[in-house]
Protein backbone atom coordinates (compact mmCIF):
# COMPACT_ATOMS: atom_id res chain seq x y z
CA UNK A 1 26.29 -7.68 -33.91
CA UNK A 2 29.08 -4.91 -33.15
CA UNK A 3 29.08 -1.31 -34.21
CA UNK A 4 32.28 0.78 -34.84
CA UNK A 5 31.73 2.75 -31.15
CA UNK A 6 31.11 -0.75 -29.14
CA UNK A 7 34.53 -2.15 -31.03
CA UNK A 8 36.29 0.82 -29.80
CA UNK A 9 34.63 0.33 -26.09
CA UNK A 10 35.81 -3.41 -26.12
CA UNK A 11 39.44 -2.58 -27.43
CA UNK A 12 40.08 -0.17 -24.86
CA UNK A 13 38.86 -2.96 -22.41
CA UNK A 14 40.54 -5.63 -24.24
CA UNK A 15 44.22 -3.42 -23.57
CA UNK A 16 43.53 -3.32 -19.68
CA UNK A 17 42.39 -7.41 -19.59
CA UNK A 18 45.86 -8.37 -21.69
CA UNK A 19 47.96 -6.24 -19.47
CA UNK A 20 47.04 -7.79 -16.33
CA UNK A 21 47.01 -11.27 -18.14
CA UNK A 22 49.74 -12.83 -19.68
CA UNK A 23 50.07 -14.83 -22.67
CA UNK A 24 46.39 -15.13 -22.01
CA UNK A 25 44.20 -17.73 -23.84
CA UNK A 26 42.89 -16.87 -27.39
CA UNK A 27 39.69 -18.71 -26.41
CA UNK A 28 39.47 -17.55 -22.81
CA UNK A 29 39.16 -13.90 -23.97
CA UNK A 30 37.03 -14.66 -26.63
CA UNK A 31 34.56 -16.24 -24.03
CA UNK A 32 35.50 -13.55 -21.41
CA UNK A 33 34.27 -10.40 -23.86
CA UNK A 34 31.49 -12.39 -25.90
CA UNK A 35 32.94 -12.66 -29.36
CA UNK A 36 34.31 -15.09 -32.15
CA UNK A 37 38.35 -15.95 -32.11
CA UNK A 38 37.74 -14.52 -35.50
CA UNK A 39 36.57 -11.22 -33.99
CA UNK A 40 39.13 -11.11 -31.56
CA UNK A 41 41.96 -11.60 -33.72
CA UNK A 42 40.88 -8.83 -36.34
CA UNK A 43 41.00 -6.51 -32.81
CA UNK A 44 44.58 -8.00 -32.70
CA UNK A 45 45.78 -7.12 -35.72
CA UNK A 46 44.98 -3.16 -35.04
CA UNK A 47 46.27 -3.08 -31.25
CA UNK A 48 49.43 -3.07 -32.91
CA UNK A 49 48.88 -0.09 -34.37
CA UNK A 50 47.93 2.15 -31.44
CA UNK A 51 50.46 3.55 -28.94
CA UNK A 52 51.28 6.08 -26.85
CA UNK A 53 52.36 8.54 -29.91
CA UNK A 54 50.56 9.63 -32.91
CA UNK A 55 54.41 9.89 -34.31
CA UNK A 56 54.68 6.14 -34.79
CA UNK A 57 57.04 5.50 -32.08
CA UNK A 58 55.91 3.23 -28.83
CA UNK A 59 52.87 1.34 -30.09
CA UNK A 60 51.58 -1.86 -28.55
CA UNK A 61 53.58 -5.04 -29.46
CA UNK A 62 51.39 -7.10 -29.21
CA UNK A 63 50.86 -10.34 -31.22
CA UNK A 64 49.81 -14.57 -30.98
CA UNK A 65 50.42 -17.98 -31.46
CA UNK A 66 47.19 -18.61 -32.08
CA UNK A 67 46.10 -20.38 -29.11
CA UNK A 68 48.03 -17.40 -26.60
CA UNK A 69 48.23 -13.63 -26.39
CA UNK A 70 51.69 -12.10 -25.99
CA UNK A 71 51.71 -8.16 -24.96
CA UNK A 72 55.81 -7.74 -25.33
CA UNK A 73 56.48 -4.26 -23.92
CA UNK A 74 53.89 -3.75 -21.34
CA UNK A 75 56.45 -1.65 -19.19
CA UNK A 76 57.18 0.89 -21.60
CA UNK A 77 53.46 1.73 -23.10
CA UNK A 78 52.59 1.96 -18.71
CA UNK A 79 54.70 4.78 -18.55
CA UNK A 80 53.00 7.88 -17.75
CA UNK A 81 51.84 9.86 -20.93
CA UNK A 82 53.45 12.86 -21.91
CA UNK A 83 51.63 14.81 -25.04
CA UNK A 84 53.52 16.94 -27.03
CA UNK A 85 51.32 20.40 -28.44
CA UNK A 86 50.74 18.67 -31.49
CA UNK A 87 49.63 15.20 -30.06
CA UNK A 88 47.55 17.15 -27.50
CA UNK A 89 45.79 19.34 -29.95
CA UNK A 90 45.48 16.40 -32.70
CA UNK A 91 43.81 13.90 -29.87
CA UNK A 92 41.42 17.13 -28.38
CA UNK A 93 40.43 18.08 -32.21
CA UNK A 94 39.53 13.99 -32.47
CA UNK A 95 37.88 13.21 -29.04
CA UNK A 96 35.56 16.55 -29.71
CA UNK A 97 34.61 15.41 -33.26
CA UNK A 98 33.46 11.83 -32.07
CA UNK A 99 31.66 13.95 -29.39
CA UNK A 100 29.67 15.92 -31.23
CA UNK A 101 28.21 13.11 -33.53
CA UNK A 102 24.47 12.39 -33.74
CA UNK A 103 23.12 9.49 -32.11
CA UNK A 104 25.98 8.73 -30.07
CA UNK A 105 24.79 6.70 -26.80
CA UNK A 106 24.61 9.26 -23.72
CA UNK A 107 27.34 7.66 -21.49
CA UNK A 108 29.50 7.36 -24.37
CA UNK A 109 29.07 11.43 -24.73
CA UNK A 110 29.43 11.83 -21.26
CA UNK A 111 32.73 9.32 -21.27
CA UNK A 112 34.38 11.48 -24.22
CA UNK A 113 33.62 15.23 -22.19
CA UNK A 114 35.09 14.17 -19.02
CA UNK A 115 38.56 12.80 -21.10
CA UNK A 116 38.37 15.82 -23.14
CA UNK A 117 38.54 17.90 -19.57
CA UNK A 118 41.38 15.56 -18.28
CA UNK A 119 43.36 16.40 -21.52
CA UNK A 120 42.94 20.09 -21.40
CA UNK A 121 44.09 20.49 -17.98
CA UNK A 122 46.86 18.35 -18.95
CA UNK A 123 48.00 19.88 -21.46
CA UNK A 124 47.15 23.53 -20.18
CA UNK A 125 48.07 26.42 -22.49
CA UNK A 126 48.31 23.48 -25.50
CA UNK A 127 44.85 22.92 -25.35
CA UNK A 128 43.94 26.38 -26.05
CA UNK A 129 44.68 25.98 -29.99
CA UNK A 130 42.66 23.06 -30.36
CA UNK A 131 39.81 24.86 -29.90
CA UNK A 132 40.58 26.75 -33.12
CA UNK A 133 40.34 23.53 -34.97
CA UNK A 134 37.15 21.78 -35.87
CA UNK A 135 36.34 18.40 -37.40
CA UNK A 136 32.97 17.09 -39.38
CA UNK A 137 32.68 13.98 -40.56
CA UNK A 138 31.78 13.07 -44.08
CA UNK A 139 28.53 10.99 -42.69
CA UNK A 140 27.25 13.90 -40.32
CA UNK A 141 24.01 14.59 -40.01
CA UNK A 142 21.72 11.85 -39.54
CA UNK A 143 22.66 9.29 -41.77
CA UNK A 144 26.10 7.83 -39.43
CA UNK A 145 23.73 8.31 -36.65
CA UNK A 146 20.72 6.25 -37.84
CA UNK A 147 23.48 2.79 -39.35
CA UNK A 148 24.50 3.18 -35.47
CA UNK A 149 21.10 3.05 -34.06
CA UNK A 150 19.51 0.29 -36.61
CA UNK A 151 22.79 -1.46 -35.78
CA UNK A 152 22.48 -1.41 -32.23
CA UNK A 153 18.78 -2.22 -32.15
CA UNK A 154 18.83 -5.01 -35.04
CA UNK A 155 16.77 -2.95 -37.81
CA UNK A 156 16.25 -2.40 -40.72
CA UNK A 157 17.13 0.44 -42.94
CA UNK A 158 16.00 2.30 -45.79
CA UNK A 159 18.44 4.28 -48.18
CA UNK A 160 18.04 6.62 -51.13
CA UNK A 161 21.39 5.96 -52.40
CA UNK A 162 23.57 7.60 -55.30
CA UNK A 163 24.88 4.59 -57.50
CA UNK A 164 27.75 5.24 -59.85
CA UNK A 165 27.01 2.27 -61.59
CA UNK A 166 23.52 3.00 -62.64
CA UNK A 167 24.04 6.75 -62.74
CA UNK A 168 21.42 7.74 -60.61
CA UNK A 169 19.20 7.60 -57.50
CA UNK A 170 18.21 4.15 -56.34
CA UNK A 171 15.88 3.43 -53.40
CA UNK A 172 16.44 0.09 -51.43
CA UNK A 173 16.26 -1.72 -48.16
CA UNK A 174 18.89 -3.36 -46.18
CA UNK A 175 19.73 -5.75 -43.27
CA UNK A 176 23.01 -3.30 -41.47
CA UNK A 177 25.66 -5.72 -41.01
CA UNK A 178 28.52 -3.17 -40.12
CA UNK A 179 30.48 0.05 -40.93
CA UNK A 180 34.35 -0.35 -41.67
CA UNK A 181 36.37 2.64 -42.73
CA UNK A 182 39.26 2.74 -45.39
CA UNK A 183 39.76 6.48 -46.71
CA UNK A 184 35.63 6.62 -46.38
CA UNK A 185 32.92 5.08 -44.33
CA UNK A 186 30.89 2.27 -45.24
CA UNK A 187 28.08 0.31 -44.75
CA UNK A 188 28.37 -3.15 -45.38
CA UNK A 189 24.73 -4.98 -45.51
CA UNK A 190 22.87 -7.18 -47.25
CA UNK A 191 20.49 -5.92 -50.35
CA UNK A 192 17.27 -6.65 -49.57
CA UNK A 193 16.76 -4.92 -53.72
CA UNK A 194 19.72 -7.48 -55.33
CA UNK A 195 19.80 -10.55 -52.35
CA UNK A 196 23.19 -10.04 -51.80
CA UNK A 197 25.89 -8.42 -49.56
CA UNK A 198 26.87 -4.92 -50.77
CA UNK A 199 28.90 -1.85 -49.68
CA UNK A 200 27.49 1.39 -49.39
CA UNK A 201 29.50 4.96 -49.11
CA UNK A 202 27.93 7.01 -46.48
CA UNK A 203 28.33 10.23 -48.13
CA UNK A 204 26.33 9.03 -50.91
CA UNK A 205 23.67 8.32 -48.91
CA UNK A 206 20.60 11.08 -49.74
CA UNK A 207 18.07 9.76 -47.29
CA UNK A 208 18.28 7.05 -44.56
CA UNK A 209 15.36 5.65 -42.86
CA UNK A 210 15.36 3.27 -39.71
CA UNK A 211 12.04 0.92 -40.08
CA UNK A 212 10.55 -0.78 -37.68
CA UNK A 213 11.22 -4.04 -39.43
CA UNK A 214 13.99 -6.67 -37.55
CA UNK A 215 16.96 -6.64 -39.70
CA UNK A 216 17.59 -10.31 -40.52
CA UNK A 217 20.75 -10.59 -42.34
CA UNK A 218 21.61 -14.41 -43.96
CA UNK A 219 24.37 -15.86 -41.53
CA UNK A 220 27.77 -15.12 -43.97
CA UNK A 221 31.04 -14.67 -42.83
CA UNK A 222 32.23 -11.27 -42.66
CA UNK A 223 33.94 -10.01 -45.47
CA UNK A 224 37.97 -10.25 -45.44
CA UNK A 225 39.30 -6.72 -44.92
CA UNK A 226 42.81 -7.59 -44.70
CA UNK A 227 43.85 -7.12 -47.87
CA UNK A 228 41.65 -3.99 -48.31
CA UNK A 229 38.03 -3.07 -48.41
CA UNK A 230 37.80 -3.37 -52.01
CA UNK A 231 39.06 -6.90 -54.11
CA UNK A 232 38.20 -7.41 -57.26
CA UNK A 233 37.52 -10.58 -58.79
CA UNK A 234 39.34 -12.17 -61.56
CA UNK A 235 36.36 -12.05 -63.43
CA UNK A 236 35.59 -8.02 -62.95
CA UNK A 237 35.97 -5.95 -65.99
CA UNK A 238 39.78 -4.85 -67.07
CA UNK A 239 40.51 -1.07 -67.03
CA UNK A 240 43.76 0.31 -68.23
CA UNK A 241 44.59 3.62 -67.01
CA UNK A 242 47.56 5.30 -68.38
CA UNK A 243 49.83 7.86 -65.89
CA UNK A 244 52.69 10.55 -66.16
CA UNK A 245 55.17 10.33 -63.11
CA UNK A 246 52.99 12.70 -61.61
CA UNK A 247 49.89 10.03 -61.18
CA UNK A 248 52.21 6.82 -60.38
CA UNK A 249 50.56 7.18 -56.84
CA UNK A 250 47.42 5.21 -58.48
CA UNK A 251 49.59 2.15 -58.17
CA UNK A 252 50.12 2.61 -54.48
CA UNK A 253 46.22 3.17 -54.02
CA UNK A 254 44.31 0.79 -56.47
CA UNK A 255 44.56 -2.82 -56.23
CA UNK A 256 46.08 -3.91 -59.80
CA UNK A 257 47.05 -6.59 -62.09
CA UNK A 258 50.47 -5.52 -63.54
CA UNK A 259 51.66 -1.56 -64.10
CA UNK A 260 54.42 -1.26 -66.69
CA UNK A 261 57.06 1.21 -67.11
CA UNK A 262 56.23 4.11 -69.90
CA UNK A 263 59.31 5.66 -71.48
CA UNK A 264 57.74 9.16 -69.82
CA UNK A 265 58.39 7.91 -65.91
CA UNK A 266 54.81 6.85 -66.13
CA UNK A 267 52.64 3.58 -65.56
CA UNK A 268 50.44 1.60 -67.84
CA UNK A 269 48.11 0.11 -64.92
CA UNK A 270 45.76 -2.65 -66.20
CA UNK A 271 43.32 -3.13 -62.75
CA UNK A 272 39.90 -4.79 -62.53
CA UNK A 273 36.64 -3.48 -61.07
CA UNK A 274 33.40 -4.58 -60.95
CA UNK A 275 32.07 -1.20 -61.49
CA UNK A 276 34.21 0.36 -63.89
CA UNK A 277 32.13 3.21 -64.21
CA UNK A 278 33.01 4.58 -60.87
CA UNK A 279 36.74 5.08 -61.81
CA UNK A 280 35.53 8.17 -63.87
CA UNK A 281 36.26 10.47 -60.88
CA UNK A 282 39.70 9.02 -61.20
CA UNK A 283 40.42 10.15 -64.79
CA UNK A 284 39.02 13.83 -63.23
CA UNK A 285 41.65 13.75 -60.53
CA UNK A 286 44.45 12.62 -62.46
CA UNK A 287 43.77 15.86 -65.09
CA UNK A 288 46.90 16.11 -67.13
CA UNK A 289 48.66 13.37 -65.12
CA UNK A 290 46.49 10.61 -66.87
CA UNK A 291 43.91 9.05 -69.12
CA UNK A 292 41.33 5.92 -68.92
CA UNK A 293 42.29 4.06 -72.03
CA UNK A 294 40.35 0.68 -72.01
CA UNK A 295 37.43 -0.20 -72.50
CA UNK A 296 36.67 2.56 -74.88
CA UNK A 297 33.12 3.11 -73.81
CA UNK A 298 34.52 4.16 -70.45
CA UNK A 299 37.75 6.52 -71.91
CA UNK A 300 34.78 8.11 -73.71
CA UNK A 301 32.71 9.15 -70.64
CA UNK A 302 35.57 10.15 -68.43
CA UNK A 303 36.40 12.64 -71.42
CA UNK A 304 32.72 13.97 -71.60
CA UNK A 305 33.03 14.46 -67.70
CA UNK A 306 36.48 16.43 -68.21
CA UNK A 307 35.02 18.73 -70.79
CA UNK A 308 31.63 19.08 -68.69
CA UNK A 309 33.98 20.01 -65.52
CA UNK A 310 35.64 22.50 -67.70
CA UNK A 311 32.70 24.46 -68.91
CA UNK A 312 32.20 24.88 -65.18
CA UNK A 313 35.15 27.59 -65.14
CA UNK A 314 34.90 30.77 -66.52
CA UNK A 315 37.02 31.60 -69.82
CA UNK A 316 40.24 31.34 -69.07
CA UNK A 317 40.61 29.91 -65.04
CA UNK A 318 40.34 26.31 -66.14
């Protein structure tokens, strides 16, 4: 089982061994790094996305047949790197972030400090204004720390976890099975409370606990993140959210059903979710820009949380 740091380990790898192989076997470097064809083409499809330039410009073409591995401009992404200020000081800010997170393996630490010194004498008087700028992540502390670890050591986890569906605190065991990361990080496992897979946010994690217990996940394919992390099913609960121009960006963002015009320059988005109850803290960051309208129960509650977020503000501010 992979974590998020030993994916990143093998991809760098995996760039070297296709560079100095060509049109290599899809098989042949499954074998050669230990993983599934699956596994090896979902590290495919984010090579292209990675270059030499945080602008877009010169990223890896790479692609396959299936059966072969194709790297198509090799030449160009071996040129020697040239950061501009901003690449220098966004890449420094980055490397010192991932650095400084708990838990991380020693030689992994040790790897990051001696790039981070490469990059500052590099980019010499750049460098200097990176050290202005600091980075947390939204899992510090211990909790990305301890997924990591139970990961890496096949355990077993406890979390006191924030559900929006039930409103509360819950308390539950799970088998880790891996992080991902779409806007968030995650925790994909399986439930040891509801026997089934689940996702959990990482910032709503309250406690974490690693037990001593093996984790012993049920073997399941791993979820398809292609399309996104979250798909609902066509049997999930409809919510219709209504939006002024100024909130047509929830189309962009939510997976949905239809989204009709409004005579305003507005949508009427009918989506599905199997929680509906966690699109409240959509209606609170639409504000004026858009209402839940269906199902009633749930237009009712994102209303009460408006008006309770308003009495937050003094007299006049809101």
């Amino acid at each position: 089982m992979s974590n998020a740091i030993d994916q990143t380990r093998r991809m760098l790898s995996l760039v070297t061994y296709l560079r100095e192989r060509p049109g290599a076997e899809v098989a042949e470097v499954a074998r050669a790094f230990g993983i599934t064809e699956r596994e090896l083409i979902g590290d495919l499809n984010v090579l292209p996305m990675c270059g030499t330039s945080f602008r877009g410009g010169d990223l890896l073409d790479i692609d396959t047949d299936g059966d072969r591995i194709w790297w198509h401009n090799v030449d160009d992404v071996a040129q020697p790197l040239r950061l501009a200020a901003d690449e220098a000081t966004a890449l420094l800010v980055a490397a010192r972030a991932v650095a400084g997170l708990p838990g991380l393996r020693r030689r992994d630490r040790e790897a990051l400090t001696r790039a981070v010194t490469k990059i500052e004498d590099a980019a010499g008087d750049s460098a200097e204004s990176s050290a202005r700028v600091g980075v947390t992540f939204e899992a510090e502390g211990q909790v990305f720390a301890d997924i990591d670890r139970a990961l890496t050591e096949g355990r077993r986890l406890w979390l006191r976890y924030w559900s929006h569906g039930r409103g509360g605190m819950t308390e539950r065991e799970v088998d880790p099975i891996r992080l991902v990361t779409e806007g968030h990080t995650y925790l994909e496992a399986w439930c040891r409370t509801s026997e089934d897979r689940r996702i959990f946010r990482l910032d709503r994690v309250a406690e974490i606990k690693v037990l001593d217990e093996p984790a012993d996940p049920p073997r399941i394919e791993p979820r398809d993140l292609s399309a996104g992390l979250v798909n609902p099913a066509a049997d999930d609960p409809e919510v219709i959210v209504e939006v002024g121009p100024g909130g047509r960006w929830v189309a962009e963002y939510y997976t949905h059903d239809k989204a009709e015009e409004l005579p305003d320059g507005g949508l009427r988005i009918t989506l599905r979710s199997a929680d509906p109850s966690g699109l409240r803290p959509l209606a609170l960051r639409l504000g004026r820009d858009g209402r839940i309208v269906s199902p009633p129960a749930l237009a009712e509650q994102a209303r009460e949380a408006a008006l309770a977020a308003l009495a937050g503000y003094p007299e006049g501010q809101a």
